[in-house]
Protein backbone atom coordinates (compact mmCIF):
# COMPACT_ATOMS: atom_id res chain seq x y z
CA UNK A 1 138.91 116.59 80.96
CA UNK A 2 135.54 114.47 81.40
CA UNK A 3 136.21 111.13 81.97
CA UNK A 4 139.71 111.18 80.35
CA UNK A 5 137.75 113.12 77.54
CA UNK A 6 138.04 116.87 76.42
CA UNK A 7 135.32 118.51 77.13
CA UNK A 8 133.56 121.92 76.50
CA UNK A 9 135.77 124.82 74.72
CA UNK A 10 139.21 125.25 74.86
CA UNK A 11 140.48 128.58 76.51
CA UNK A 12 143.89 130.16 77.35
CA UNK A 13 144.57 130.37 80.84
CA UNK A 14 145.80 133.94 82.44
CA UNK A 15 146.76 135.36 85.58
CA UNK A 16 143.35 136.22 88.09
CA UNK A 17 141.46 132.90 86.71
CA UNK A 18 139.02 131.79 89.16
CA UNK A 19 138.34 127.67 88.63
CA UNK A 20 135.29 126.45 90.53
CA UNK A 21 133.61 123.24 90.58
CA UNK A 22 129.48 122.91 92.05
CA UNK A 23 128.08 119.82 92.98
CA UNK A 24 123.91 120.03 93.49
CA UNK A 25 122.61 116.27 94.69
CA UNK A 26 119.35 115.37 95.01
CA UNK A 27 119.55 114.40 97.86
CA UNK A 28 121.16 116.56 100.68
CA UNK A 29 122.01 113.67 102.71
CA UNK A 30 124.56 110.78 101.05
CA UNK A 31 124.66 108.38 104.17
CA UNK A 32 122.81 107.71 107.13
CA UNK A 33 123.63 107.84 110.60
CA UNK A 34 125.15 105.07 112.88
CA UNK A 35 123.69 104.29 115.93
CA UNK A 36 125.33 101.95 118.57
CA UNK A 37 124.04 100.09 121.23
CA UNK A 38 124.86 97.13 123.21
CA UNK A 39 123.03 94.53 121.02
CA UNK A 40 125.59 95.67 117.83
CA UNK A 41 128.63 93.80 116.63
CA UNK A 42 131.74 95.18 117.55
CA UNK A 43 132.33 97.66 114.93
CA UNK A 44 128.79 97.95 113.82
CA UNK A 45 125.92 99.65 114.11
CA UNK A 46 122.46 100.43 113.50
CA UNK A 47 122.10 102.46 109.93
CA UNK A 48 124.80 104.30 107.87
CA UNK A 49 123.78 103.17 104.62
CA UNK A 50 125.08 105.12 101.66
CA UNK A 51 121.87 106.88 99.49
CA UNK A 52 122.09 106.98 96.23
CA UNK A 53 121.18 109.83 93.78
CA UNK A 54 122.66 111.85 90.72
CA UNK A 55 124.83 114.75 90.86
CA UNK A 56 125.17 117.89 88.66
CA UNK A 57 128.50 118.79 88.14
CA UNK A 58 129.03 122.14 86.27
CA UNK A 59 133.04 123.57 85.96
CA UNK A 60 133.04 127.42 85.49
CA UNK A 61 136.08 129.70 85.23
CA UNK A 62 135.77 133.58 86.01
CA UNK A 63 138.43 135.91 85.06
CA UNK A 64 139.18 138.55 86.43
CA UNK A 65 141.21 141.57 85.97
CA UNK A 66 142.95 143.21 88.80
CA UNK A 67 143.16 146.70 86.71
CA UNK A 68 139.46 146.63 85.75
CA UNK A 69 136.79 146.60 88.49
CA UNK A 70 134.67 145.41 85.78
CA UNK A 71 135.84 142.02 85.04
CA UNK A 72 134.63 141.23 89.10
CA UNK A 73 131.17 141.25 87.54
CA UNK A 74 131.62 139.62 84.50
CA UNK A 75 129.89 135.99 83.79
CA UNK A 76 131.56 133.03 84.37
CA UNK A 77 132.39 130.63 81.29
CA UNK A 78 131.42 127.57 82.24
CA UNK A 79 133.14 124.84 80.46
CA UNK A 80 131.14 121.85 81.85
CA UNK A 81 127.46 120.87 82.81
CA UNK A 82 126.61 118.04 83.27
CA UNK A 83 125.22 115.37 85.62
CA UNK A 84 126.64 112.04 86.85
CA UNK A 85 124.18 109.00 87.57
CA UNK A 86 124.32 107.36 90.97
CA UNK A 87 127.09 109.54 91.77
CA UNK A 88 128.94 107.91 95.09
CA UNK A 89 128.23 109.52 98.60
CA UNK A 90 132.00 110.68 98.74
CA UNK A 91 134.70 111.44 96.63
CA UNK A 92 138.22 112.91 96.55
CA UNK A 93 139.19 116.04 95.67
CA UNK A 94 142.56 116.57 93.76
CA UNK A 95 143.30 120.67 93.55
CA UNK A 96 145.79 119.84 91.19
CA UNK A 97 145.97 116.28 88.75
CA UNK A 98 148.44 116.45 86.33
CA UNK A 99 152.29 115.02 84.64
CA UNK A 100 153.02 118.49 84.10
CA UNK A 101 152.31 122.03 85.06
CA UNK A 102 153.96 125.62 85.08
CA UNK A 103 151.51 127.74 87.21
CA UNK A 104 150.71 129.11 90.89
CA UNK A 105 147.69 128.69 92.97
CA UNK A 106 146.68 131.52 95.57
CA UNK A 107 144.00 129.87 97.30
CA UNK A 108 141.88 127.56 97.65
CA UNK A 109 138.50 126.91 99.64
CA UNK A 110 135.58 124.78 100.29
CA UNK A 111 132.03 126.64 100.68
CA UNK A 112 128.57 125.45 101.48
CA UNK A 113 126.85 127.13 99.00
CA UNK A 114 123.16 128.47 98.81
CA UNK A 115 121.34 124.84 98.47
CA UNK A 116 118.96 125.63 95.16
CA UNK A 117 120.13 124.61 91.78
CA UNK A 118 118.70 127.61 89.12
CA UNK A 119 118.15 126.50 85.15
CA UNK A 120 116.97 128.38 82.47
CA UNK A 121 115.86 128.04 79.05
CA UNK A 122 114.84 129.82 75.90
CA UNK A 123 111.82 128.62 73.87
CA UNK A 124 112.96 125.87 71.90
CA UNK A 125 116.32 125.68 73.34
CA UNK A 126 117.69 123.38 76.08
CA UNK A 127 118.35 124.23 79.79
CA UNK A 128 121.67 125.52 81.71
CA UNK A 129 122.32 126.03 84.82
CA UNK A 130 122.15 129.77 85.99
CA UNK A 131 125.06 130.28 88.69
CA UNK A 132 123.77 131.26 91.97
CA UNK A 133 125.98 133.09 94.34
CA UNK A 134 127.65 136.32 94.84
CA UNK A 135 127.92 138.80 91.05
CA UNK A 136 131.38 139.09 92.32
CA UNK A 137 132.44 135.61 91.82
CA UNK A 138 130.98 135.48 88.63
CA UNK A 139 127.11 134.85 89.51
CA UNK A 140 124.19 135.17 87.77
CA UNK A 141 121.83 135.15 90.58
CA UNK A 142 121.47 134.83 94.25
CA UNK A 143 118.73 134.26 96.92
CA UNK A 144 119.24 136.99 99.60
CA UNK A 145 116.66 136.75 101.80
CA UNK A 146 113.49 134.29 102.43
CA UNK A 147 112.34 132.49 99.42
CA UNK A 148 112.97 135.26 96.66
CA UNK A 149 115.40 134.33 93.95
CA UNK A 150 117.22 137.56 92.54
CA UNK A 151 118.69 138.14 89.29
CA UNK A 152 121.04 140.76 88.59
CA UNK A 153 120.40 143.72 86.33
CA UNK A 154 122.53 142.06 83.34
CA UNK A 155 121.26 138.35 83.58
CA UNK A 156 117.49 139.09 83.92
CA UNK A 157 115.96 135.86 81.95
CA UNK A 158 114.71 137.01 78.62
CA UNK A 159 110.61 137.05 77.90
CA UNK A 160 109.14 133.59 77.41
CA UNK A 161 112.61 132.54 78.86
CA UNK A 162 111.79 129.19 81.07
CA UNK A 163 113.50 129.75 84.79
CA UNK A 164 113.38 126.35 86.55
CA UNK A 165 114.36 126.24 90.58
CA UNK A 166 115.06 122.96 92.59
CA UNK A 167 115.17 123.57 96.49
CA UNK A 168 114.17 121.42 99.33
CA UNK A 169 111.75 122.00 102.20
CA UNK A 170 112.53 121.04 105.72
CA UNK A 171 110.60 120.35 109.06
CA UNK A 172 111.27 118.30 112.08
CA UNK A 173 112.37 115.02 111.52
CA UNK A 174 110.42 112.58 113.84
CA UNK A 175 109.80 108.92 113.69
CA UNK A 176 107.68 106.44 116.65
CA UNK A 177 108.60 102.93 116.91
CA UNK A 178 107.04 100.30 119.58
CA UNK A 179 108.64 96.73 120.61
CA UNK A 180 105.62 94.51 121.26
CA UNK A 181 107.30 91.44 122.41
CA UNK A 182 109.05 94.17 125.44
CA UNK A 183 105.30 95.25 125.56
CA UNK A 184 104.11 91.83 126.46
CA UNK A 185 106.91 91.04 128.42
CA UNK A 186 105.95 94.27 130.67
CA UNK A 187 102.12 93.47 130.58
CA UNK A 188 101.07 92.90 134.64
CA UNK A 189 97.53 92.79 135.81
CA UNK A 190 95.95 96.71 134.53
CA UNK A 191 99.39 97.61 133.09
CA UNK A 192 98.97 97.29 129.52
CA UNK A 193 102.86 96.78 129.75
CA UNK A 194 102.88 100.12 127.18
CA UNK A 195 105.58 102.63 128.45
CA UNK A 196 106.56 105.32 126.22
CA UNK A 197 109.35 107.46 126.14
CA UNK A 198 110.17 110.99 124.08
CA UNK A 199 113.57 111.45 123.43
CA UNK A 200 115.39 114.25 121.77
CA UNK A 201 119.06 113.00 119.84
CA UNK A 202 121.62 115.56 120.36
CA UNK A 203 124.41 113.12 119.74
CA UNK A 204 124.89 111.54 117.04
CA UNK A 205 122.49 114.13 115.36
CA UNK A 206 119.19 112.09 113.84
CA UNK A 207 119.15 114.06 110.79
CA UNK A 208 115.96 112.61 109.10
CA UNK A 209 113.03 110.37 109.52
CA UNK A 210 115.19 107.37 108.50
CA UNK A 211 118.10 108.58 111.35
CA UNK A 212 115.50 108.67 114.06
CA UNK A 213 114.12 104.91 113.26
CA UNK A 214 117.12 104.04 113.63
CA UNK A 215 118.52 105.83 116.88
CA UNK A 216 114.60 104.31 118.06
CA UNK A 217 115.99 100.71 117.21
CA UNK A 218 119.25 101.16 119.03
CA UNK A 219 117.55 102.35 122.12
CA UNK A 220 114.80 99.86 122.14
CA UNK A 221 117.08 97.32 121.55
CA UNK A 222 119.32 98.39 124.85
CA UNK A 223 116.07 99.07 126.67
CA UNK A 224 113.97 95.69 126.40
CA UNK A 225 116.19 93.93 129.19
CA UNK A 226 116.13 94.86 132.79
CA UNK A 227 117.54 97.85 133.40
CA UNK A 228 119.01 98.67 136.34
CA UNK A 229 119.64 102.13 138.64
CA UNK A 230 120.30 102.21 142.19
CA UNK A 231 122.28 103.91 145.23
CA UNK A 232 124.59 101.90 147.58
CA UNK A 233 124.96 103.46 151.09
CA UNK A 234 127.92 101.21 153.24
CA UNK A 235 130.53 102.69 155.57
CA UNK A 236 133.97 103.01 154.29
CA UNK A 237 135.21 100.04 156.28
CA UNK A 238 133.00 97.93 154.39
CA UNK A 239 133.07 98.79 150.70
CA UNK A 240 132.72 96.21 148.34
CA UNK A 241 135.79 93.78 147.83
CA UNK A 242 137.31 95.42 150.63
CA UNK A 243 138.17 97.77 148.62
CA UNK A 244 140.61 101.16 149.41
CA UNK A 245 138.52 103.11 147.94
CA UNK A 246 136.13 103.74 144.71
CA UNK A 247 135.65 106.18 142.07
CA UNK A 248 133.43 106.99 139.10
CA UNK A 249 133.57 104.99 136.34
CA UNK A 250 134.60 102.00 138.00
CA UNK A 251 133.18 98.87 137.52
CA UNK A 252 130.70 97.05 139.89
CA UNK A 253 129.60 93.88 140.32
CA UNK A 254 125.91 93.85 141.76
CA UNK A 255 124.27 90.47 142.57
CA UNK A 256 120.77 91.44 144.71
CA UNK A 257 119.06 87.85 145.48
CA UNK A 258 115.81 89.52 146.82
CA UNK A 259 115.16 91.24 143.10
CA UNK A 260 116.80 88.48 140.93
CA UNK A 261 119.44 90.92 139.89
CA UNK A 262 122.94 89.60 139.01
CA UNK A 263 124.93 92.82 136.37
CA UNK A 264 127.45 94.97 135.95
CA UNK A 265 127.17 98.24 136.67
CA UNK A 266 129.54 101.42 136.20
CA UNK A 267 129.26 104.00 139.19
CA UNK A 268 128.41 107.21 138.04
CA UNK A 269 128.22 109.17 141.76
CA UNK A 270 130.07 109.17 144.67
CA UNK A 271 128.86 111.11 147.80
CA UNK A 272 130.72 110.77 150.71
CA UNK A 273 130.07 112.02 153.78
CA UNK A 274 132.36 112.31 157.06
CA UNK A 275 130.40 111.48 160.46
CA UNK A 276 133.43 110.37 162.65
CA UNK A 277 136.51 112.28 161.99
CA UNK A 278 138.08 110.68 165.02
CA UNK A 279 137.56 106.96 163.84
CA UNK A 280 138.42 108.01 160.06
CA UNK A 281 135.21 106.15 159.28
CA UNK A 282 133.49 108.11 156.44
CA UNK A 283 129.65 107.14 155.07
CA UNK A 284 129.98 106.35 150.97
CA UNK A 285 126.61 106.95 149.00
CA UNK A 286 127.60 105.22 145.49
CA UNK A 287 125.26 105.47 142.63
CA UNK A 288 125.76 103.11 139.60
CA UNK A 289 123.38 101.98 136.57
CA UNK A 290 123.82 99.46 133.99
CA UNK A 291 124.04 100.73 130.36
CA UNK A 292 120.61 99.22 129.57
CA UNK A 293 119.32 102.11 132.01
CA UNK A 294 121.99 104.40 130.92
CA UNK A 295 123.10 104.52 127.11
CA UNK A 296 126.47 105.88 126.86
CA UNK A 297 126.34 105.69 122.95
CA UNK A 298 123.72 108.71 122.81
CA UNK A 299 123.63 112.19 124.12
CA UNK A 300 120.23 113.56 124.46
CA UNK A 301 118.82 117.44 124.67
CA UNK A 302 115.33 118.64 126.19
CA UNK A 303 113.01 120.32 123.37
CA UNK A 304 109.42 121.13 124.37
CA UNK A 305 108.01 119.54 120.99
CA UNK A 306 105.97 117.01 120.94
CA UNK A 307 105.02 113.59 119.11
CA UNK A 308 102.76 115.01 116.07
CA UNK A 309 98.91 113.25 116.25
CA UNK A 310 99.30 112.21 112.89
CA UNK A 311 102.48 110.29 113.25
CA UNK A 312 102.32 106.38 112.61
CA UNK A 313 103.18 104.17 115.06
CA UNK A 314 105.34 101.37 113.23
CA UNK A 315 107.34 97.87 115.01
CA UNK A 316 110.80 97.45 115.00
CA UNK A 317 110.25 95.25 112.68
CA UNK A 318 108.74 97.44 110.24
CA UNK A 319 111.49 100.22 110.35
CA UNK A 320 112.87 100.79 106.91
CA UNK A 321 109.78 98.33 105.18
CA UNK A 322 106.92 100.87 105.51
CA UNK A 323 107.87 103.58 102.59
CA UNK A 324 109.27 103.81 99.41
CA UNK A 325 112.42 106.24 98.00
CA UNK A 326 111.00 110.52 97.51
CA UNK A 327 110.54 111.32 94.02
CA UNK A 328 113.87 113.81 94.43
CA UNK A 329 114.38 113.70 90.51
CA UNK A 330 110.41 114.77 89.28
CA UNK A 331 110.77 117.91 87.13
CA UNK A 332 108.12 119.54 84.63
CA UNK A 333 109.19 119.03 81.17
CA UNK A 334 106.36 121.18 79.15
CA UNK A 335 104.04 123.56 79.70
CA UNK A 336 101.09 124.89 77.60
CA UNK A 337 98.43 127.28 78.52
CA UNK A 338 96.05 124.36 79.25
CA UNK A 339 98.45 121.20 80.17
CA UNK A 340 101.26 121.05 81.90
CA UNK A 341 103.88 117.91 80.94
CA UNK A 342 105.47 116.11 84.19
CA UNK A 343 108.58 113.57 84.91
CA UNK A 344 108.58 111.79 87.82
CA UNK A 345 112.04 111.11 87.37
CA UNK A 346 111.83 107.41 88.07
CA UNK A 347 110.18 104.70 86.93
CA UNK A 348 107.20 103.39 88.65
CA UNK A 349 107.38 100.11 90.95
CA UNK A 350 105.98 97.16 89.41
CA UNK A 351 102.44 96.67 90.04
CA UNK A 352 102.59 100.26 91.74
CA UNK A 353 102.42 104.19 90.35
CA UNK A 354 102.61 107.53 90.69
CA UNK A 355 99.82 109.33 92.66
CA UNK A 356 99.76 113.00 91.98
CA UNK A 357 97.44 115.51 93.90
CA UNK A 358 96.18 119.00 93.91
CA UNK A 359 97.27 119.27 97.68
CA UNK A 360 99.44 117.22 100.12
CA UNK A 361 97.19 114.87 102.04
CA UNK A 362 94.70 112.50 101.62
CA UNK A 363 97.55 110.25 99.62
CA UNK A 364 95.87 106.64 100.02
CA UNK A 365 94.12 104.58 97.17
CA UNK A 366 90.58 105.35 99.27
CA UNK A 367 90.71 109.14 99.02
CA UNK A 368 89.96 110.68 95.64
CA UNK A 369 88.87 114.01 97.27
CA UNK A 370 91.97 115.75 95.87
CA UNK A 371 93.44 113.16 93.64
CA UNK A 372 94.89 114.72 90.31
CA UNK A 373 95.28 111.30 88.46
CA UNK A 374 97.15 107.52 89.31
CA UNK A 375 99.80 106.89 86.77
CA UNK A 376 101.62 103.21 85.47
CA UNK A 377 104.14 105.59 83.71
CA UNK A 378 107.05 107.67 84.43
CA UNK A 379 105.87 110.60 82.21
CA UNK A 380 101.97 111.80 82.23
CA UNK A 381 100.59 114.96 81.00
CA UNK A 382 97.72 116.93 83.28
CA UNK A 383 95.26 120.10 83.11
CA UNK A 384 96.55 123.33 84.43
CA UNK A 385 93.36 124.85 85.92
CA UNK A 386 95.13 128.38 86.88
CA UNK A 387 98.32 130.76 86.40
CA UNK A 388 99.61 129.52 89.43
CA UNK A 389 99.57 125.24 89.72
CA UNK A 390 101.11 122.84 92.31
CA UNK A 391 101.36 119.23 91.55
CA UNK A 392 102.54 116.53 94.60
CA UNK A 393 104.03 113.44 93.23
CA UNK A 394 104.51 110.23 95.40
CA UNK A 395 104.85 106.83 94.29
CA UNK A 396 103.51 103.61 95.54
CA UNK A 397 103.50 99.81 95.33
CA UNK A 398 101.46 96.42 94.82
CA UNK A 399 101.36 95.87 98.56
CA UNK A 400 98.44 95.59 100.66
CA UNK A 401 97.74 98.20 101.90
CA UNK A 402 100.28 100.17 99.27
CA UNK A 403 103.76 101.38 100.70
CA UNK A 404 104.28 105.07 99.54
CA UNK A 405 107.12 107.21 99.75
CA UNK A 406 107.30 109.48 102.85
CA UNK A 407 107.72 112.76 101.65
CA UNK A 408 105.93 114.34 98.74
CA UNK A 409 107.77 115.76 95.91
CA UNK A 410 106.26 118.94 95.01
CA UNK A 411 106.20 121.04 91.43
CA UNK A 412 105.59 124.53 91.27
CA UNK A 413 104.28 126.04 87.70
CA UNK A 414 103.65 130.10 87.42
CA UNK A 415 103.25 130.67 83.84
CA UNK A 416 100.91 132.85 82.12
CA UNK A 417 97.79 131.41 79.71
């Protein structure tokens, strides 16, 4: 049932039937992170916005025989494939949805499956997705080891058969983000008030670019007041309040005339040291910080990368304004033994385009070095100059100068002449 709709063809269910749903996403990431600090709402946060993007759905059953070894090899029928637009970034699962049933369920599970969605199609036919996992769960392919996809012996694509693979690179995900009115502030005779800090976010994980401009904006945002550190060193017949004693994690109340320095701080340390058993008098050494100095909403890890050369330096207030959406959805629709037919899989912005190039840099409208072609239009059609061709699609806007996206979306073509 599809949307309250029969679907695909009817078959009669048996004992050993194997039901299994796959979701591939174009994007592998369906919200963002939240990042707190001490400038957010109660409740808030910087970030977790939900990210749009279509999901293929494809329902498969595989049955299986415990009597013949055979049937644990045997294709899957899939009864379903099909994709769902602007698919929400969660959903809930029901094993079992109906008035009325007479069966028993073994098991069930939840896998992360290999990440690459595998299509196929015979000339002049339409595509469908080729399973990938293990043969014994009803598979038609798999990806074993580095970036060779594997067919087994009995679903090897037939010749001229179209094989179509969607997959996702990776690489550090790094962002740099300045506060010039905290830079001005800091500005004193040669300091150029400029004071930069790498940090590495173990916790909560900054996933991608868009993650780390936003853990950037929740620590500049804690970090452009005065923070505060410092050690207080006072006998135990004189801590503060008169109190009986302190601990960390208690609150203090600092108020320094000499520095213009009135905050709370929380005590972190506590070194005490005895230097007159007789008297009972013991020397406290209490540490404390402020959580300006100290962020207690982030847990950070030491790394020995460093900020790339090429990364742009971008304001706070020009996090989330400087790039446009990846073209996730471009595909290659047709292929000839001189052209090669492309989708973008989007439409263009107005006033904007799609830029495509032989290679992936240079992308700017002042670089034609490697420039393939500009396009106003979601579909284009360009020369394949060998066996082997990649095309890098990015898309950009009426602004000056042009916003593009971030990452490039990159097609793949190895088809003979």
């Amino acid at each position: 049932m599809i949307n309250g709709i029969v679907a695909g063809t009817a078959i009669s269910t048996v004992a050993g039937q194997t039901l299994t749903t796959r979701f591939y996403s174009q994007d592998i990431y369906r919200q963002q992170q939240v990042f707190h600090s001490a400038a957010s709402p109660a409740g808030g946060g910087i970030g977790g916005t939900q990210i749009g993007a279509n999901v293929r759905v494809v329902l498969e059953v595989h049955d299986v025989d415990p009597a013949n070894a055979a049937t644990l090899v045997a294709a899957s029928n899939v009864l379903y494939d099909g994709v769902i637009s602007g698919a929400p970034a969660f959903c809930t699962y029901a094993l079992v949805n109906s008035p009325g049933l007479n069966c028993s369920i073994a098991f069930t599970r939840l896998i992360h499956a290999p990440d690459t969605e595998v299509r196929s199609a015979l000339p002049g036919q339409s595509y469908r997705t080729r399973l990938v996992g293990a043969q014994s769960s009803g598979a038609e392919c798999n990806i074993f080891s580095g970036p060779t996809l594997d067919f087994f012996n009995r679903y090897v694509p037939a010749l001229n058969e179209l094989v179509e693979v969607h997959y996702r690179g990776q690489g550090r995900a790094m962002t740099r983000v300045i506060n010039p009115a905290s830079v001005t502030a800091e500005q004193h005779g040669i300091d150029n008030g400029v004071h930069g800090l790498l940090r590495h976010v173990k916790l909560p994980a900054a996933r991608t670019s868009v993650d780390c401009e936003n853990a950037a904006l929740a620590l500049l945002s804690d970090s452009a007041g005065a923070g505060w550190t410092g050690k207080y060193t006072t006998w135990s017949d004189f801590l503060p309040a008169a109190a009986a004693d302190i601990f960390p994690g208690d609150g203090l109340s600092v108020t320094i005339p000499s520095r213009t320095a009135a905050f709370l701080a929380v005590v972190h340390e506590i070194e005490i040291t005895c230097n007159d058993l007789v008297g009972d008098h013991l020397l406290y050494a209490i540490t404390f910080a402020d959580p300006a100095a100290q962020n207690p909403a982030f847990e950070f890890t030491i790394s020995k990368s460093g900020l790339a050369l090429n990364l742009p330096q971008i304001t706070i207030a020009q996090v989330g304004t400087t790039v446009l959406p990846d073209l996730t959805g471009a595909m290659v629709t047709q292929v000839s033994s001189t052209t090669a037919d492309l989708d973008a899989g989007t439409a263009p912005p107005s006033g904007g385009g799609i830029e495509i190039r032989w290679s992936d840099f240079g992308w700017g409208p002042y670089n034609d070095q490697n420039l393939a072609g500009r396009f106003t239009t979601q579909t284009f059609t360009l020369p394949r100059l060998a066996k082997v061709q990649n095309y890098y699609l990015r898309q950009f806007d009426a602004s000056v100068p042009p916003k593009y996206s971030r990452f490039s979306g990159a097609l793949h073509i190895d088809y003979p002449f």
